[in-house]
Protein backbone atom coordinates (compact mmCIF):
# COMPACT_ATOMS: atom_id res chain seq x y z
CA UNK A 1 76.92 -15.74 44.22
CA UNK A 2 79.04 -14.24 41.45
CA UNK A 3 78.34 -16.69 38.73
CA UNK A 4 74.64 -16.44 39.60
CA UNK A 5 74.41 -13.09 39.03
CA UNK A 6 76.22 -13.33 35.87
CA UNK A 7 74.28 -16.08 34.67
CA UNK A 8 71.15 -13.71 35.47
CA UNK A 9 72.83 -10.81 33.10
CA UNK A 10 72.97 -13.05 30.39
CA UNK A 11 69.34 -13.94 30.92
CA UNK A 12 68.90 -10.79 31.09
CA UNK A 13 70.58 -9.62 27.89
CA UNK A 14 69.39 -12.67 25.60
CA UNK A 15 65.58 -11.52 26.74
CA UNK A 16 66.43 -8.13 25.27
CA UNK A 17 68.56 -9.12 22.52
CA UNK A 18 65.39 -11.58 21.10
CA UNK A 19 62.48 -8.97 22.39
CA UNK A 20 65.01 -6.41 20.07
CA UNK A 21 65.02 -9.03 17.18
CA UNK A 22 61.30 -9.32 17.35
CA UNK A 23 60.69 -5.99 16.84
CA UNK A 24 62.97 -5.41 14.58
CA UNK A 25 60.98 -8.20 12.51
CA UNK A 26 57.62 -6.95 13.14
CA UNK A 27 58.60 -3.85 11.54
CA UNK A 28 60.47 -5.33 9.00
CA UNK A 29 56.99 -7.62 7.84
CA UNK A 30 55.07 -4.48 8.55
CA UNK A 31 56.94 -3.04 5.36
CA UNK A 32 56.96 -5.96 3.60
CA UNK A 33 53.27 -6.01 3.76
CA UNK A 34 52.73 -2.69 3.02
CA UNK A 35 54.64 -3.05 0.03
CA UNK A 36 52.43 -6.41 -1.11
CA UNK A 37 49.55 -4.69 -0.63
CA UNK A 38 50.81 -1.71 -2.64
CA UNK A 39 51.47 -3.70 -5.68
CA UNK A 40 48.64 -5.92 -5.50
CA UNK A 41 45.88 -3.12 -5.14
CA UNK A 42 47.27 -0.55 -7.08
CA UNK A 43 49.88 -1.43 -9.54
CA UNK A 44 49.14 -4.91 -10.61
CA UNK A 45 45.02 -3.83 -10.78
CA UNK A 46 46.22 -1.00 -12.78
CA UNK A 47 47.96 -3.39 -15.11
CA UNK A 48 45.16 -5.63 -15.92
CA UNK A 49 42.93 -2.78 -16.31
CA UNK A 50 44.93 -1.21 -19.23
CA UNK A 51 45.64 -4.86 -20.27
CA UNK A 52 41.96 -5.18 -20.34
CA UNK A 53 41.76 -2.46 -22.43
CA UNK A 54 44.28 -3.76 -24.91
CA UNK A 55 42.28 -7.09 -24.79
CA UNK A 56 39.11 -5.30 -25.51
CA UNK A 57 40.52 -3.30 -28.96
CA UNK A 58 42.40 -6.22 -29.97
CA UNK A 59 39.06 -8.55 -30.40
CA UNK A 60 37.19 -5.97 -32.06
CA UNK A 61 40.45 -5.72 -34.81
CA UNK A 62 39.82 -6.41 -38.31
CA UNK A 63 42.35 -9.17 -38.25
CA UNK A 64 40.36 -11.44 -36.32
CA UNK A 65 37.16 -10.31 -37.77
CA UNK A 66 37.10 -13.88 -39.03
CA UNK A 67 37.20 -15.92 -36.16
CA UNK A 68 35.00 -13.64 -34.07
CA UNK A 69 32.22 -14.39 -36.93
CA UNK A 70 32.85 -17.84 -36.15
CA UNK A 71 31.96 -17.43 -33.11
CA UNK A 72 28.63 -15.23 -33.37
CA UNK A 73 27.58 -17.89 -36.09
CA UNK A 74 28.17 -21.12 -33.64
CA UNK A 75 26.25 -19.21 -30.73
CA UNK A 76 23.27 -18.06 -33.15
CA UNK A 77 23.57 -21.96 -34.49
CA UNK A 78 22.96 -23.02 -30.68
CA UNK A 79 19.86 -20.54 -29.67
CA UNK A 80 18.51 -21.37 -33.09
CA UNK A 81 18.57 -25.13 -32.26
CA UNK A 82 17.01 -23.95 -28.82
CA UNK A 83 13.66 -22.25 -30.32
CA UNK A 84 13.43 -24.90 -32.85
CA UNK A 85 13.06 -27.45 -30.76
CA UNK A 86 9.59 -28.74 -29.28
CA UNK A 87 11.11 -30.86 -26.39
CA UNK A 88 13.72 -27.68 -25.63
CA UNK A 89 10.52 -25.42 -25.59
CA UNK A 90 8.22 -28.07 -23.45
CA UNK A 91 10.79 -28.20 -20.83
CA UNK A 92 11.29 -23.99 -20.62
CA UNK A 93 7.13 -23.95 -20.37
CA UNK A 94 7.44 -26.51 -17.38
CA UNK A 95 10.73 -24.89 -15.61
CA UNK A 96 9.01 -21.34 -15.64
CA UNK A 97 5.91 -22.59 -14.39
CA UNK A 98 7.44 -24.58 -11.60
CA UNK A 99 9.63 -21.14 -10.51
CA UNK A 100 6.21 -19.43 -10.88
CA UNK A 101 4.73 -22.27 -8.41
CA UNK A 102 7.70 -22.13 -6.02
CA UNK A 103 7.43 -18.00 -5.92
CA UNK A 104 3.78 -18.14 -4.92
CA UNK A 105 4.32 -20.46 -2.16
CA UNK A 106 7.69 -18.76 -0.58
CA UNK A 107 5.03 -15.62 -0.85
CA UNK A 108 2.10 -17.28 0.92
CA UNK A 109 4.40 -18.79 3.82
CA UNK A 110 6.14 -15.07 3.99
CA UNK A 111 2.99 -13.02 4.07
CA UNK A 112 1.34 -15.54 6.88
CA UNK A 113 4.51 -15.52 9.33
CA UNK A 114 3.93 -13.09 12.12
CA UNK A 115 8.01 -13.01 12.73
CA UNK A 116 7.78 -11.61 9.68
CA UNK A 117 5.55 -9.21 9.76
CA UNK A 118 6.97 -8.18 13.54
CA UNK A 119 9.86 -7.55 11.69
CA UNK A 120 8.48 -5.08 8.79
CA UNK A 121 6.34 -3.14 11.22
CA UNK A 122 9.89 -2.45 12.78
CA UNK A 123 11.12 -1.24 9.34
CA UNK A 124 8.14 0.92 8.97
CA UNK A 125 8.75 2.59 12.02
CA UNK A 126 12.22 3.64 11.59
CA UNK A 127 11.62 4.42 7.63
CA UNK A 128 8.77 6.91 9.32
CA UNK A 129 11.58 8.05 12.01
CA UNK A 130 14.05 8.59 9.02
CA UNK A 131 11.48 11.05 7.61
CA UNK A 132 10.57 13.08 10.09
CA UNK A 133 14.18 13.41 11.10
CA UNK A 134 14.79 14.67 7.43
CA UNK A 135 11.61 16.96 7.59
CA UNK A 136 12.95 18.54 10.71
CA UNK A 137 16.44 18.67 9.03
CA UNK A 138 15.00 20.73 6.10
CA UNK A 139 13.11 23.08 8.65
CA UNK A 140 15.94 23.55 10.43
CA UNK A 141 18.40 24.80 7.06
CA UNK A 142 15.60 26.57 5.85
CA UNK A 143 15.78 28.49 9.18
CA UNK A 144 19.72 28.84 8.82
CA UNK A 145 19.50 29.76 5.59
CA UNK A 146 17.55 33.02 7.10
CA UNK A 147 19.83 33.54 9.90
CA UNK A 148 22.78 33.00 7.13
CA UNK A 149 21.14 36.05 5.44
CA UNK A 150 20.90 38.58 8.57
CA UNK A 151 24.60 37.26 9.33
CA UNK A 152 25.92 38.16 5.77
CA UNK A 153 23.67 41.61 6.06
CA UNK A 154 25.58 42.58 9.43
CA UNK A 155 27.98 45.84 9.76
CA UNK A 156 30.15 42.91 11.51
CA UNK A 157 31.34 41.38 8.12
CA UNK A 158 31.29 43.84 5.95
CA UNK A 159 35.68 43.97 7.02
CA UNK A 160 35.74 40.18 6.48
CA UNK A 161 34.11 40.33 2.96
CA UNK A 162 36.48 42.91 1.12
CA UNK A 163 39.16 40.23 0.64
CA UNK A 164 36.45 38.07 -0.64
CA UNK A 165 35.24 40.92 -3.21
CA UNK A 166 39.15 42.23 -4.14
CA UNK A 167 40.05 38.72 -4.73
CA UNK A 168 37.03 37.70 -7.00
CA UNK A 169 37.47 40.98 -8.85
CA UNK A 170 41.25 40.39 -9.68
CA UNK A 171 40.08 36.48 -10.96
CA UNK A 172 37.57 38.09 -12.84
CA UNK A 173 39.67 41.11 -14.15
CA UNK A 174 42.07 38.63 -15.37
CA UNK A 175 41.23 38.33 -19.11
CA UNK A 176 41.67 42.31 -18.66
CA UNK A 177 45.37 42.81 -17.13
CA UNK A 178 46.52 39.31 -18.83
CA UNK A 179 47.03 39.61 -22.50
CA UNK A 180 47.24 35.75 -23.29
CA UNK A 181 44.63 35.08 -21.13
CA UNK A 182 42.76 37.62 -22.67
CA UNK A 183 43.00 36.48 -26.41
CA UNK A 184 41.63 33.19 -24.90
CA UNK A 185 38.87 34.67 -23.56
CA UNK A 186 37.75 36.94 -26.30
CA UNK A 187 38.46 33.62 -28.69
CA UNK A 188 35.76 31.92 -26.46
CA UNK A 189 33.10 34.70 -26.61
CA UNK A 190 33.82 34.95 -30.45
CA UNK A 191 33.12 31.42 -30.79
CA UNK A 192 29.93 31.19 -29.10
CA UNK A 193 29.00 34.37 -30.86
CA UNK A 194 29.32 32.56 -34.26
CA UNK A 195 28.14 29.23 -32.60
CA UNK A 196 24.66 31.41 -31.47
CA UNK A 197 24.20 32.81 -35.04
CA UNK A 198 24.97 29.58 -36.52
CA UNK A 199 22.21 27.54 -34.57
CA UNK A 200 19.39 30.08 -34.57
CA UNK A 201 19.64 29.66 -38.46
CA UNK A 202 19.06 25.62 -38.30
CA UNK A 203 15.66 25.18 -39.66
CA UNK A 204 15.14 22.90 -36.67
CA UNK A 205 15.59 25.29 -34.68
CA UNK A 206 12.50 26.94 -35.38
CA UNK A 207 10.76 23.59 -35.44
CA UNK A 208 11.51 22.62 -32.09
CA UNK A 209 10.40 26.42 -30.79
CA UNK A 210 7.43 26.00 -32.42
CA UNK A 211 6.77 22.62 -31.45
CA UNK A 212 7.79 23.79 -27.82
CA UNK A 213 5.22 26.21 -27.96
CA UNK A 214 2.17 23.56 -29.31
CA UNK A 215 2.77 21.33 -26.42
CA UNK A 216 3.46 24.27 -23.87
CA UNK A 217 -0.26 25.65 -25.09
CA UNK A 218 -1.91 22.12 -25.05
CA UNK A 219 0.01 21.40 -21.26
CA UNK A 220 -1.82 24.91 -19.92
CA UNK A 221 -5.19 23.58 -21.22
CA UNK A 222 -5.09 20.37 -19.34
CA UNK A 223 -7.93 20.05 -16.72
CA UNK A 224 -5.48 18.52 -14.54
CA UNK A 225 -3.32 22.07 -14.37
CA UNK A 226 -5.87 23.09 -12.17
CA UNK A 227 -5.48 20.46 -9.81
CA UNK A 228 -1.83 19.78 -10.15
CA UNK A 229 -0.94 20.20 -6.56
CA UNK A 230 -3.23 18.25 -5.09
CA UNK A 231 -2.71 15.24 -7.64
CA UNK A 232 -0.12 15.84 -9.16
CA UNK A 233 0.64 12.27 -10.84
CA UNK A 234 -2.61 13.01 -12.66
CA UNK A 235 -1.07 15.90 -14.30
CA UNK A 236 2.07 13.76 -15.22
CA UNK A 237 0.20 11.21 -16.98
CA UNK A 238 -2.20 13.58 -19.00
CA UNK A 239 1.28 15.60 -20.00
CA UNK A 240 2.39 12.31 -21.20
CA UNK A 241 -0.66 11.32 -22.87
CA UNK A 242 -1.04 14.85 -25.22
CA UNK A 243 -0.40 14.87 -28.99
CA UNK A 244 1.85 17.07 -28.72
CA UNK A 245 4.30 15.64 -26.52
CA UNK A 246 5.52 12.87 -28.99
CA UNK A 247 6.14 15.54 -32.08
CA UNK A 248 8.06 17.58 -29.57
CA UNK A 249 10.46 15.19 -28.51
CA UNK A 250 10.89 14.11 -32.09
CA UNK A 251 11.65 18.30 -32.61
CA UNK A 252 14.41 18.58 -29.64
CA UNK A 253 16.40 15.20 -31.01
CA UNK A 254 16.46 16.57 -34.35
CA UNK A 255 17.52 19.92 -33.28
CA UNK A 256 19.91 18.13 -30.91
CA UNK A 257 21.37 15.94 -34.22
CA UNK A 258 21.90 19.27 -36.08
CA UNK A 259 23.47 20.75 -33.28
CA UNK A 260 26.18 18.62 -33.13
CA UNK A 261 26.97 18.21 -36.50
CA UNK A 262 27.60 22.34 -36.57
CA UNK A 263 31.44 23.22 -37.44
CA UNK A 264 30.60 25.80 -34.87
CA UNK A 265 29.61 23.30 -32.20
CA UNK A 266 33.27 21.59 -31.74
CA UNK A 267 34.63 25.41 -32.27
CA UNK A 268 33.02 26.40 -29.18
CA UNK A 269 34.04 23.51 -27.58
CA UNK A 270 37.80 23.82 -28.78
CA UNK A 271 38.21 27.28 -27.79
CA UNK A 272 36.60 26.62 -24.04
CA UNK A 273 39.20 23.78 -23.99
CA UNK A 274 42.19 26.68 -24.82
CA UNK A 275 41.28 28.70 -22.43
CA UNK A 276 40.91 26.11 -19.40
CA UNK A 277 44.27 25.15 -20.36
CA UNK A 278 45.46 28.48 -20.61
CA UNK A 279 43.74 29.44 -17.31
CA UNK A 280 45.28 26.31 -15.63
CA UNK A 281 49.03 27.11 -17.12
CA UNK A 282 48.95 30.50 -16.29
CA UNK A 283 51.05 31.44 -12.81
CA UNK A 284 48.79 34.59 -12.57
CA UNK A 285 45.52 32.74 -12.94
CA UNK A 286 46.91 29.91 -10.47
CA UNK A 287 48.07 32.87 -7.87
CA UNK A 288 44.54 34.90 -8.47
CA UNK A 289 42.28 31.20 -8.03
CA UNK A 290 44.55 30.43 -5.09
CA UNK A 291 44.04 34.16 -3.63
CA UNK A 292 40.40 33.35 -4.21
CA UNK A 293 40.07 29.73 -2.86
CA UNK A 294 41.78 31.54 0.67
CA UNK A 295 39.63 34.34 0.66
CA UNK A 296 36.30 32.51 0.07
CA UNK A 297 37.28 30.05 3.15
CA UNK A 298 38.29 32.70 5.64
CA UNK A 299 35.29 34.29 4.47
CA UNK A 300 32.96 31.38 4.82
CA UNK A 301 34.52 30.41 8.45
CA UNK A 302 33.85 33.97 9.19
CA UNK A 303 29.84 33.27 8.63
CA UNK A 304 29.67 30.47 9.75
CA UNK A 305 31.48 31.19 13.20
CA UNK A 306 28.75 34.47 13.66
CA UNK A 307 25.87 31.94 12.42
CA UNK A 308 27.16 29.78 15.49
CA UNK A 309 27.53 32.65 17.79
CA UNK A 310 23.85 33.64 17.22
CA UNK A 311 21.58 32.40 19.77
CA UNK A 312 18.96 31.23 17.06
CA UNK A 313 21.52 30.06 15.00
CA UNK A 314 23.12 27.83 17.91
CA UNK A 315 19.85 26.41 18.18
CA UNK A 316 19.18 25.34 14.81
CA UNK A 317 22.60 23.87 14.50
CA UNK A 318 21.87 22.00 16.96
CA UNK A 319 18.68 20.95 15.51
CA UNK A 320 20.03 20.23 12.21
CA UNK A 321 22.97 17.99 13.72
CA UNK A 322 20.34 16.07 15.77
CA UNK A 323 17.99 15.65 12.92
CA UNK A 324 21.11 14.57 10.85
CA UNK A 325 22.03 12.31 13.56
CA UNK A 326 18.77 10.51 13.77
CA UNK A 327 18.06 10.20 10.18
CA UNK A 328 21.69 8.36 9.98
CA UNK A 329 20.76 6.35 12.88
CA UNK A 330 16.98 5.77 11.28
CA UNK A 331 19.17 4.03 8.04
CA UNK A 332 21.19 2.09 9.80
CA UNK A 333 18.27 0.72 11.76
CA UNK A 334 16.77 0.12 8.30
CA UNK A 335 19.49 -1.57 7.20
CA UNK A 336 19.86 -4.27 10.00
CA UNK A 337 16.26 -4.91 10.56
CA UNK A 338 15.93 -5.43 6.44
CA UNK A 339 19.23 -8.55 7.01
CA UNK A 340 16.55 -10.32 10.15
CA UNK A 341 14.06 -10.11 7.61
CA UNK A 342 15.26 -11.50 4.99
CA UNK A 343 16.53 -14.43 7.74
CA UNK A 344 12.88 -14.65 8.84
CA UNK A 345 11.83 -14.75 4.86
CA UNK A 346 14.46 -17.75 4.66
CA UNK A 347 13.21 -19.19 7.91
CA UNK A 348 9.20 -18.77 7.55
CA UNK A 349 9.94 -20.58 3.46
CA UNK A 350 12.19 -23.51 4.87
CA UNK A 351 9.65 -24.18 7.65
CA UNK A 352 6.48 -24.35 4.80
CA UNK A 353 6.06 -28.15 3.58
CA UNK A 354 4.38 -26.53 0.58
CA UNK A 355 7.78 -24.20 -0.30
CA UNK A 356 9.94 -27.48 0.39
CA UNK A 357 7.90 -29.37 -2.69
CA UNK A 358 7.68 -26.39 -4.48
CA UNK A 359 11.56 -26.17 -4.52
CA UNK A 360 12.43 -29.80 -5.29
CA UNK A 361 9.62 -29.71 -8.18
CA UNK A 362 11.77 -26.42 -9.45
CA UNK A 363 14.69 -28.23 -8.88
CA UNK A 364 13.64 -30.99 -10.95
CA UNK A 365 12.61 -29.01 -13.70
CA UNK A 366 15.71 -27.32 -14.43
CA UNK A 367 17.74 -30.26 -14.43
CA UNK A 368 15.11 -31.98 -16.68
CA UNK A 369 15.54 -28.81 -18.84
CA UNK A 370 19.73 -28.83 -18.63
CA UNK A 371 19.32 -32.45 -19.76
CA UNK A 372 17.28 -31.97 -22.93
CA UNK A 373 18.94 -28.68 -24.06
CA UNK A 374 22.61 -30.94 -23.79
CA UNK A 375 20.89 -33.77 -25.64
CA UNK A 376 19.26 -31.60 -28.49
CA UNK A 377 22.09 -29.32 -28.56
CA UNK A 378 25.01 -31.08 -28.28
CA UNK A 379 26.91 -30.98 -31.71
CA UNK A 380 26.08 -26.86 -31.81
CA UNK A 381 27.40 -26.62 -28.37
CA UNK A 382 30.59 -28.66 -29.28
CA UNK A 383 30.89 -26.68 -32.33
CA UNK A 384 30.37 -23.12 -30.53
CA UNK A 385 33.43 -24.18 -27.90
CA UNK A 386 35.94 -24.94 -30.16
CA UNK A 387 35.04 -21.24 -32.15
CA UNK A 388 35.87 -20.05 -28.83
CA UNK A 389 38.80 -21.90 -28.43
CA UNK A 390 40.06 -20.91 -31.94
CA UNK A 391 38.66 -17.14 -30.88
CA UNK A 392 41.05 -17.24 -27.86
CA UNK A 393 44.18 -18.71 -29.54
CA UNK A 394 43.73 -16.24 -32.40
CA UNK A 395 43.61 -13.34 -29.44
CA UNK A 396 46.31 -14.46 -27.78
CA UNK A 397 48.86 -14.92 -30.82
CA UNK A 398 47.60 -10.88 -31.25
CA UNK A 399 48.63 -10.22 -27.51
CA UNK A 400 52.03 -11.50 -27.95
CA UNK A 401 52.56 -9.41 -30.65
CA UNK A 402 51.13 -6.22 -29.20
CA UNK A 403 54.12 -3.99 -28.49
CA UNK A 404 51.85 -2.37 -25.47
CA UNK A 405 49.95 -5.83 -24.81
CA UNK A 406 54.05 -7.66 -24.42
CA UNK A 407 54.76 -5.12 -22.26
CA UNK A 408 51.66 -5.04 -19.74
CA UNK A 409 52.34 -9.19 -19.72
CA UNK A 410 56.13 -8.65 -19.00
CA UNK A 411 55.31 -5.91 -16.01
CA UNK A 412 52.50 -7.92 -14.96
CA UNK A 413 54.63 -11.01 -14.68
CA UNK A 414 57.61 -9.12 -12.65
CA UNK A 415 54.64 -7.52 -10.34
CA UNK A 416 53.08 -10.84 -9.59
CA UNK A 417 57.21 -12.53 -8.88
CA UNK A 418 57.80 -9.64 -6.29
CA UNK A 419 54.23 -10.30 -5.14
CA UNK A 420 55.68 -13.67 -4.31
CA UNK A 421 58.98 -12.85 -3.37
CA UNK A 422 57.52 -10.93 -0.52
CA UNK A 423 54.73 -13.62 0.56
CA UNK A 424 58.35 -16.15 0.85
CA UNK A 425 60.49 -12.92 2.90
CA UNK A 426 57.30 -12.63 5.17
CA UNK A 427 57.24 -16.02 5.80
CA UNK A 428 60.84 -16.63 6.99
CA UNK A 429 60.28 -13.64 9.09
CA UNK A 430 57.59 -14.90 10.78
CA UNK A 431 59.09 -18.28 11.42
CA UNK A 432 62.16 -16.71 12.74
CA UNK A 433 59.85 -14.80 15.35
CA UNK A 434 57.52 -17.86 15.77
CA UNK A 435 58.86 -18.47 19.93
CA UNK A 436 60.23 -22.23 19.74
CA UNK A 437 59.46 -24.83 22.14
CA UNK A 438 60.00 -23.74 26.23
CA UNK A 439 62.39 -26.62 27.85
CA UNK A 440 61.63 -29.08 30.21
CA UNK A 441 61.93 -27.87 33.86
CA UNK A 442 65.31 -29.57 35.59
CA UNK A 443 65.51 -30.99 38.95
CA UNK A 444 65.22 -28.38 41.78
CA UNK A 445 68.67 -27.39 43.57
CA UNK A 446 69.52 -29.99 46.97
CA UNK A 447 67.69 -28.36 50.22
CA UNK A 448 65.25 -26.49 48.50
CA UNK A 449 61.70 -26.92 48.87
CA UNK A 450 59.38 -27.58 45.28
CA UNK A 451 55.77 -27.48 45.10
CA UNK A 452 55.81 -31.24 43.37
């Protein structure tokens, strides 16, 4: 009796020593992964995204200016060879028409299959559900938006709003009590002063008012004005169509050209820059746009909670969440009643004898038209992949001797060896918890009963 029941603690304890181990292992390959999944998505993409960027600056250099002529020269040699040949162009004029052939019949089988049309009568019904659902959901803000406005008139917030209004105030009073901030500011208003002065001056200026004002005259005199609302496409095209509207737009780029080329332009730009970054630096500003940030959201939960607690508000939340609700629902409707039609599209073309010949006759055509373009086009083609394959060689002997580039490839290389490093520790880890095989049962003890 006594060595059975110690033989049943040691059963006991090897279960929970090995249920122990596995868990410890799970964890342990839970980190592991985390970490794998760490470097592949974020560091190693970041590295071949700036290595990309090396890559990219590094062919445009002037140092391989010549090879990358070699290899605008080869391709223009090969679509040269292309137009100039008749047998290149007969066998285009036959591939097109044959996709043109094959189109019209995967059309004609589509259009006559009644799954198909089943199927878009289904779309149309939820794209029509989607928009009355976003009808009602505009009806239903526009109704907010005047309960909104009683809430924000009530005696009831008038306490909640004073932090609101004494922490804009301070924010705003800023350039004020702040003496750095301050010379930012008034550097900003003195540079759009001078930038104002500076473009009302541009003679284009005064051409692009004036031609403003032609094509603002001619738009008013339309016909169509009168009758915008009820067509108002109409009214769009004759705008387009107008003398004036051409000169115009030629006005506004060249007033936009001079624009930029003002020394006053990048001024005001320069001293907007100054003061974000003085605004941004400043522990006063960052307290006062904090102060303000808290404010406007105890403010705004305020309104909203006394929108909610309005009996007319209530109910056009409540309206608006269901409208939002079934236009979301309407979409995704849309969405997997579009992926059955295009399976019925597939379907209703594969079952058409017509869209079957159709395909192999397209089929045939482009590999008719693969052949003669590798025939007549051979010796350019061979010529345009080894200026490639000089191209590349030239770009890599630049990457290796790219301080930045060497050191991307280096990181890149130690990212992708822990990469693997972890795949091999995950896999040891999961063969050690892999359960091995269960033993074969032994003989049962004398005088017992078995179920054999």
């Amino acid at each position: 009796m006594r060595r059975c029941t110690r033989a049943v603690g040691i059963l006991i304890a090897a279960a929970w020593t090995s249920a122990a181990v596995g868990q410890d292992a799970a964890a342990r390959i839970e980190q592991l992964e985390n970490e794998r999944r760490q470097l592949d998505r974020e560091v190693r993409r970041k590295l071949r995204s700036q290595l990309y960027e090396v890559r990219a600056r590094l062919t445009e250099a002037p140092e391989l200016a010549d090879v990358r002529k070699a290899v605008q020269d080869a391709r223009t040699a090969v679509e040269d060879a292309e137009k100039a040949d008749p047998g290149i162009q007969a066998a285009e004029k036959a591939l097109q028409a044959a996709r043109d052939a094959y189109d019209r019949a995967k059309d004609a089988a589509v259009a006559t299959d009644p799954n198909v049309a089943s199927i878009k009568q289904g779309i149309e019904a939820q794209h029509q559900r989607g928009e009355e659902a976003s009808k009602a959901r505009r009806e239903a803000e526009k109704a907010l938006y005047d309960v909104r406005r009683k809430v924000l008139k009530s005696p009831g917030l008038a306490g909640a709003a004073k932090p609101l209004q004494d922490a804009e105030a301070a924010l705003r009073d800023l350039p004020r009590t702040n003496a750095k901030i301050g010379a930012a500011y008034k550097a900003c208003q003195d540079a759009a002063k001078a930038y104002d002065e500076a473009r009302r001056a541009l003679p284009e200026y005064k051409a692009a008012q004036d031609a403003e004002a032609a094509y603002q005259k001619a738009k008013d005199a339309l016909p169509e004005a009168r009758t915008r609302k009820d067509d108002p496409q109409a009214y769009e095209k004759a705008k387009d169509a107008l003398p004036e509207s051409a000169p115009r737009d030629a006005a506004n780029k060249a007033y936009q050209k001079a624009l930029a080329a003002l020394p006053e332009f990048q001024a005001v730009r320069d001293a907007r820059k100054a003061y974000d970054e003085r605004m941004a630096s400043d522990p006063a500003a960052q307290s006062a746009s904090e102060a303000r940030d808290r404010a406007r959201k105890a403010h705004e939960e305020k309104v909203q909670a006394m929108v909610a607690a309005d009996p007319e508000g209530a109910a056009l939340l409540a309206k608006a969440r269901k409208a939002r609700e079934d236009y979301d629902d309407a979409g995704r409707q849309r969405s997997e009643i579009r992926s059955r039609l295009r399976d019925a599209e597939r379907a209703a073309a594969a079952r058409d004898p017509k869209v079957v010949e159709a395909r192999k006759a397209y089929d045939a055509a482009y590999t008719a038209h693969r052949k003669v373009i590798d025939q007549q086009t051979a010796e350019q083609e061979k010529a345009y992949r080894e200026a490639r394959k000089a191209h590349e060689a030239r770009l890599q002997q630049a990457l290796e001797a790219d301080p930045k580039a060497k050191g991307l490839l280096d990181e890149l290389k130690a990212t992708d060896d822990r990469i693997e490093a972890l795949y091999q520790q995950i896999r040891e880890l999961r063969k050690q918890t892999k359960p091995g095989p269960r033993p074969a049962p032994g003989p049962a003890p004398a005088g017992k009963l078995t179920l054999d």
